[in-house]
C-alpha atoms as a PDB file:
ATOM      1  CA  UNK A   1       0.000   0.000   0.000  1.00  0.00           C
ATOM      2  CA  UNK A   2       2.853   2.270   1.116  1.00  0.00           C
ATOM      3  CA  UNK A   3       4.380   1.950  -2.787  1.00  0.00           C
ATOM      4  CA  UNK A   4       1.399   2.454  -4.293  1.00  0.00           C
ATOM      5  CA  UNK A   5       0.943   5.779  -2.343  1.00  0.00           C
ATOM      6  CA  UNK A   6       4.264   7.360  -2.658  1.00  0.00           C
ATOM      7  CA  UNK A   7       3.705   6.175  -6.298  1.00  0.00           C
ATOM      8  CA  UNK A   8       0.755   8.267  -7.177  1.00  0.00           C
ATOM      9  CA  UNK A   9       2.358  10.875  -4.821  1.00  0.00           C
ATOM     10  CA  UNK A  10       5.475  11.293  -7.441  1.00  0.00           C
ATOM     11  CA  UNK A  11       3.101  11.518  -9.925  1.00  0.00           C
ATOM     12  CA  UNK A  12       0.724  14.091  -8.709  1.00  0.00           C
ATOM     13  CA  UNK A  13       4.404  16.328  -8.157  1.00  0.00           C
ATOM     14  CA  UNK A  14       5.400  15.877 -11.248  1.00  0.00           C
ATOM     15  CA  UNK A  15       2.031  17.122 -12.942  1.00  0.00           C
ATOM     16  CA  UNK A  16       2.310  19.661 -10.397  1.00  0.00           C
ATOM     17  CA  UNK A  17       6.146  20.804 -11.709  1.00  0.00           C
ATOM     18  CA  UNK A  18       5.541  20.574 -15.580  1.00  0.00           C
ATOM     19  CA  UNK A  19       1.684  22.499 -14.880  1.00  0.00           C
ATOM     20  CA  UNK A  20       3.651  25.082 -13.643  1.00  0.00           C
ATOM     21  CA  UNK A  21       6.254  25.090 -15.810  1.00  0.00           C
ATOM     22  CA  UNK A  22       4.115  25.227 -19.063  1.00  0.00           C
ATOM     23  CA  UNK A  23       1.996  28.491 -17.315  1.00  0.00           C
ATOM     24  CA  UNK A  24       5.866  30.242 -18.359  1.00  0.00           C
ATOM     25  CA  UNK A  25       4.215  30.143 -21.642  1.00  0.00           C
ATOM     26  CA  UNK A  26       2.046  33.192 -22.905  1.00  0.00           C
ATOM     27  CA  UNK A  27      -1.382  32.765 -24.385  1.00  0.00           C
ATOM     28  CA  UNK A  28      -1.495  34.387 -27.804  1.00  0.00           C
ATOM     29  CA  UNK A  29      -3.788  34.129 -30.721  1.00  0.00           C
ATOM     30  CA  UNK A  30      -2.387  35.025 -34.158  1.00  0.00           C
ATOM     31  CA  UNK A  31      -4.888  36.301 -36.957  1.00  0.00           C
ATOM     32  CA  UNK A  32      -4.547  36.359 -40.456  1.00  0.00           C
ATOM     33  CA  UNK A  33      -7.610  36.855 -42.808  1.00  0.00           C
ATOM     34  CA  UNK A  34      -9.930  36.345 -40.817  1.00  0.00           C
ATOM     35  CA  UNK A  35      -8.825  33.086 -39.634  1.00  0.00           C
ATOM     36  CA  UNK A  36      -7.479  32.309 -35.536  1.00  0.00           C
ATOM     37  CA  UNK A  37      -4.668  30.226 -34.778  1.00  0.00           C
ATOM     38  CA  UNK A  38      -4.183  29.602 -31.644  1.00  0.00           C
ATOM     39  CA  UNK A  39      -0.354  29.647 -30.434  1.00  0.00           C
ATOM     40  CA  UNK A  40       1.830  29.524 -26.886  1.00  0.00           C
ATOM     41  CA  UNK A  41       5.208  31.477 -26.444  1.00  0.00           C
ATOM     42  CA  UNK A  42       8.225  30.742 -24.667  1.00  0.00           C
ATOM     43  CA  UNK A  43      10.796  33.710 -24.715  1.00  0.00           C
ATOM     44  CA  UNK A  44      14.083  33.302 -23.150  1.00  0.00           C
ATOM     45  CA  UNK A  45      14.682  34.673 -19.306  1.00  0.00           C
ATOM     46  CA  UNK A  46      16.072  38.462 -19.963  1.00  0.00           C
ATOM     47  CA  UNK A  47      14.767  38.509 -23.335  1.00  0.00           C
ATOM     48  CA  UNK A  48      17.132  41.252 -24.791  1.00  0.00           C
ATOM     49  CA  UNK A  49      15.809  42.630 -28.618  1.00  0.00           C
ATOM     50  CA  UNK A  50      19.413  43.558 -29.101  1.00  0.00           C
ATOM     51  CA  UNK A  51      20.420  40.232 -29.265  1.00  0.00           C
ATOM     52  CA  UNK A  52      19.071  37.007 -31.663  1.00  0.00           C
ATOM     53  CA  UNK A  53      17.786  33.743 -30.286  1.00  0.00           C
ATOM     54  CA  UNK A  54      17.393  30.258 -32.305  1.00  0.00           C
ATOM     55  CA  UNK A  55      13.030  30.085 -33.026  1.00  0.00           C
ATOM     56  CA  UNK A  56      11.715  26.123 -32.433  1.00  0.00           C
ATOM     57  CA  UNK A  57       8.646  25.458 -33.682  1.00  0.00           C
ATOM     58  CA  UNK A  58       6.918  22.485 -31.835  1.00  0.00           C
ATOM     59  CA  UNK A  59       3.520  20.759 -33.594  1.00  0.00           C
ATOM     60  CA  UNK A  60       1.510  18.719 -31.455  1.00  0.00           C
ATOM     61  CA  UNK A  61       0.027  15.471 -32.697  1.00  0.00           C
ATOM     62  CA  UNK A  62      -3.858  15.053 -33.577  1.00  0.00           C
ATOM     63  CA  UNK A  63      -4.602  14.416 -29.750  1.00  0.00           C
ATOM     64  CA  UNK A  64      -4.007  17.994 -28.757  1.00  0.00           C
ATOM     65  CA  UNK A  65      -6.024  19.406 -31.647  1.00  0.00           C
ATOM     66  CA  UNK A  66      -8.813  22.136 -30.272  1.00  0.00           C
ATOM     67  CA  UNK A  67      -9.014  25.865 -29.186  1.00  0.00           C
ATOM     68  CA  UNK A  68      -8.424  25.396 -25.665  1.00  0.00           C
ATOM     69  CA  UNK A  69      -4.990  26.830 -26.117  1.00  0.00           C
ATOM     70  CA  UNK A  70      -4.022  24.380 -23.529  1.00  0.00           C
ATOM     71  CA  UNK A  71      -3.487  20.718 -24.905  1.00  0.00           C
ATOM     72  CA  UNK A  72      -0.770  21.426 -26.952  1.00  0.00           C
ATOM     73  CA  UNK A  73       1.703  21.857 -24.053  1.00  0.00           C
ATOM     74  CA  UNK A  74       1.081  18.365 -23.020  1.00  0.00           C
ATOM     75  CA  UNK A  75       3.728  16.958 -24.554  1.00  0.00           C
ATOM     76  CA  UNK A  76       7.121  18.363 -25.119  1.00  0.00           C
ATOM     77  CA  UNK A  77       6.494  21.898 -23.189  1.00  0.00           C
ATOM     78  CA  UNK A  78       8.333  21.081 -19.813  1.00  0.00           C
ATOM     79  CA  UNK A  79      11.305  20.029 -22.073  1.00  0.00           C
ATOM     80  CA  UNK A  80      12.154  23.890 -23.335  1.00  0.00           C
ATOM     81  CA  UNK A  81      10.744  25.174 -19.890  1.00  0.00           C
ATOM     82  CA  UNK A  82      13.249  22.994 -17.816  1.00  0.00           C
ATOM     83  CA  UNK A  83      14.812  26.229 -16.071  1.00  0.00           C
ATOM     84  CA  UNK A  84      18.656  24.197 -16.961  1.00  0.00           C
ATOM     85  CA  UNK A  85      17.586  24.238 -20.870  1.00  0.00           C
ATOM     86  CA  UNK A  86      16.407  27.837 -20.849  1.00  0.00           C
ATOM     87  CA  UNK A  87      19.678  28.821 -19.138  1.00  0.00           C
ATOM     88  CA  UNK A  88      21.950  26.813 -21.633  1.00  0.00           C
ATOM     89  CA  UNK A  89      19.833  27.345 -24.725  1.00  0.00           C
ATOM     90  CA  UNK A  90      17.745  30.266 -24.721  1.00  0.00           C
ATOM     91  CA  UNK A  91      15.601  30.250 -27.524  1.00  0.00           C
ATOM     92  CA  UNK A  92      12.267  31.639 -28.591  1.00  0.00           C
ATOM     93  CA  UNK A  93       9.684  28.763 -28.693  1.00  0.00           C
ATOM     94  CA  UNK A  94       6.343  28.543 -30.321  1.00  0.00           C
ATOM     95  CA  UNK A  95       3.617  25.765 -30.003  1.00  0.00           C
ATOM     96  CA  UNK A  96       1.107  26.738 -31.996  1.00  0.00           C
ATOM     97  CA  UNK A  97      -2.308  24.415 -31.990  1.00  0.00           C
ATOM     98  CA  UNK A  98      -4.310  23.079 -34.819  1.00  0.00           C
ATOM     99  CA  UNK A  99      -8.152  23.522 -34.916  1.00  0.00           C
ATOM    100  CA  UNK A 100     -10.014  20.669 -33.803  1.00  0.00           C
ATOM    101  CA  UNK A 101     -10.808  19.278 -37.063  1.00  0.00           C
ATOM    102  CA  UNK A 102      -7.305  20.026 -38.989  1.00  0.00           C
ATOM    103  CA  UNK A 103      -4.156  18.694 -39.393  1.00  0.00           C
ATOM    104  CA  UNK A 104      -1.005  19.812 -40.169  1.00  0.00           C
ATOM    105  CA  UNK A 105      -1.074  18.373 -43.702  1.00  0.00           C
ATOM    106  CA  UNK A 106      -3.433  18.002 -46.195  1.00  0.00           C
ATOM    107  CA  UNK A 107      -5.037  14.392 -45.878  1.00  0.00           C
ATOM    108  CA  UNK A 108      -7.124  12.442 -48.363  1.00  0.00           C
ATOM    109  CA  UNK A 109      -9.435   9.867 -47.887  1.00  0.00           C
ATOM    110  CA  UNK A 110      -8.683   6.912 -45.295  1.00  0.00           C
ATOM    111  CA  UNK A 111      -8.244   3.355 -47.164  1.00  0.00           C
ATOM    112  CA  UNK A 112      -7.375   0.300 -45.008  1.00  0.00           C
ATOM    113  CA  UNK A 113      -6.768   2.292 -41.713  1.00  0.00           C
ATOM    114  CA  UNK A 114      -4.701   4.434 -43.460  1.00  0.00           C
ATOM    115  CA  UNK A 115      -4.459   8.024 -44.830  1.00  0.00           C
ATOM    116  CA  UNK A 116      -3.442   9.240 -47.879  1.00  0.00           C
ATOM    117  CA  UNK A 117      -1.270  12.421 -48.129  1.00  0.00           C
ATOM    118  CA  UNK A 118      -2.087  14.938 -50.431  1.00  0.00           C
ATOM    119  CA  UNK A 119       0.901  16.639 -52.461  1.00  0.00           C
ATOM    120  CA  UNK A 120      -0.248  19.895 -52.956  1.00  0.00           C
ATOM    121  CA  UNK A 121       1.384  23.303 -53.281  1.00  0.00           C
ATOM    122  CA  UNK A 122      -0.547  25.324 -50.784  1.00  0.00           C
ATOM    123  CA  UNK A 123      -0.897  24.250 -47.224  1.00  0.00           C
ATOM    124  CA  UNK A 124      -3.282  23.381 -45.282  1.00  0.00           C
ATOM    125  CA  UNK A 125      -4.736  26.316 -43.195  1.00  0.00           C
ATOM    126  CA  UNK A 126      -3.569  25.049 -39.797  1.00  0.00           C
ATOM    127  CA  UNK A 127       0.081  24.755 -41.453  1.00  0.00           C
ATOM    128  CA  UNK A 128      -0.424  28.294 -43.228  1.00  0.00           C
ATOM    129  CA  UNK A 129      -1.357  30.014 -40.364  1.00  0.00           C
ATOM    130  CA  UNK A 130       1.793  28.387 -38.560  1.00  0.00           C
ATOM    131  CA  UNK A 131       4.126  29.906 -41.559  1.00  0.00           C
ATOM    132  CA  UNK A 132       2.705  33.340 -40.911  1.00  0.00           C
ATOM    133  CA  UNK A 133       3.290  32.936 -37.760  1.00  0.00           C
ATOM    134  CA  UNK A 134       6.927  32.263 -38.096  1.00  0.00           C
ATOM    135  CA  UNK A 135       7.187  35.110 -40.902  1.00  0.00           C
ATOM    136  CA  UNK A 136       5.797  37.649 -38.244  1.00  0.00           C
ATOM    137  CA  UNK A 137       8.063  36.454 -35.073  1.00  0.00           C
ATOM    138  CA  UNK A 138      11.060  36.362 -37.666  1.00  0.00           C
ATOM    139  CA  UNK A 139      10.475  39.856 -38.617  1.00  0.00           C
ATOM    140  CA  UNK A 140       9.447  41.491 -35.423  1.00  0.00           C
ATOM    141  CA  UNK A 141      11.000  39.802 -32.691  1.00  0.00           C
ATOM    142  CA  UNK A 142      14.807  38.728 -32.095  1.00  0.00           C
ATOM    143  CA  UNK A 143      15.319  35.349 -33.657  1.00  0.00           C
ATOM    144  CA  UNK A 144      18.351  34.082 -35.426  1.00  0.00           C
ATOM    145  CA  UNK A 145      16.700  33.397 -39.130  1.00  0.00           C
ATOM    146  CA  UNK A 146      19.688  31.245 -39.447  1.00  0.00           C
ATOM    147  CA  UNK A 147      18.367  28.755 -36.451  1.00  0.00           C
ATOM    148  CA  UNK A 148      14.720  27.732 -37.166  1.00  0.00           C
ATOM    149  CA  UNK A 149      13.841  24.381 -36.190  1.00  0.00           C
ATOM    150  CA  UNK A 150      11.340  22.220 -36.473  1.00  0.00           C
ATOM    151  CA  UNK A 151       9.919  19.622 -33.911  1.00  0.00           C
ATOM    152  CA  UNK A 152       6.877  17.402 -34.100  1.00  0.00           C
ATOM    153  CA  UNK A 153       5.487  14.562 -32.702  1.00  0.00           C
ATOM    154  CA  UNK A 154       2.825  12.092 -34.532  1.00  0.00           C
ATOM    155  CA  UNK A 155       0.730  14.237 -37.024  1.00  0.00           C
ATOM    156  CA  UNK A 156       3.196  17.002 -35.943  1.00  0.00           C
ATOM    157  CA  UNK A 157       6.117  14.716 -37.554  1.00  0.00           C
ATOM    158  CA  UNK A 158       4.661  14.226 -40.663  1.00  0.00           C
ATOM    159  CA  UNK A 159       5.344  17.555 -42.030  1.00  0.00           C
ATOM    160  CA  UNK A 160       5.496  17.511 -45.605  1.00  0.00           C
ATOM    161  CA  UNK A 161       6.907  20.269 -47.419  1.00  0.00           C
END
């Protein structure tokens, strides 16, 4: 009984620790033409304009699709919010969230339990909406255009571009 408590009593910390680290993130919402993408920021401690920081993009996978502005930290958030990481590699890092019903990519139909991917030229307007977003940090805050990159888990790692 004792192991079973002190069990669920590491866990319930450690929810505790990365909850609070992932509230280091700002709620934004970035719109372009009419259309809402909801994002989270993570700028480095003594953010200085003067200087440039590497930009990571994180996208979620299709569980953390929604407009809570919330799920998307599950996974991957406490990793760039470890207060170690942000001392060592201060960076500017976005987690934007798809809409409920999008993904990332565009999808056709699903044959045999599996999806199709759709070659197109324009992206789908979850993944637009993440490129403007990028676009308008790279322009108006300090990032390092020289150090974007590009993290994903699941749908998030099927990025094809």
């Amino acid at each position: 009984m004792k192991k079973i408590f002190y069990f669920v009593a590491c866990l319930l910390f450690i929810s505790l620790i990365a909850k609070s680290q992932n509230e280091l993130y700002m709620k934004k919402e970035f719109v372009y033409k009419g259309d809402t993408l909801h994002y989270r920021v993570l700028f480095p401690d003594n953010y200085d304009k003067s200087k440039s920081y590497p930009l990571v993009l994180f996208l979620h996978g299709a569980g953390e699709r929604g407009k809570d502005n919330e799920k998307q930290l599950i996974h991957g958030a406490s990793l760039f919010s470890d207060k170690a990481t942000r001392t060592n590699y201060p960076a500017i890092v976005l987690f934007p969230q798809c809409s409920t019903n999008g993904f990332w990519v565009k999808l056709g139909d699903k044959i045999n339990g599996k999806y199709n991917f759709l070659i197109t030229k324009a992206p789908d307007k979850s993944l637009e909406l993440v490129i403007k977003l990028v676009d308008f940090y790279n322009k108006n805050e300090a990032v390092d255009s020289k150090r974007l990159y590009v993290l994903g888990i699941s749908m998030g790692g099927i990025l094809l571009i």
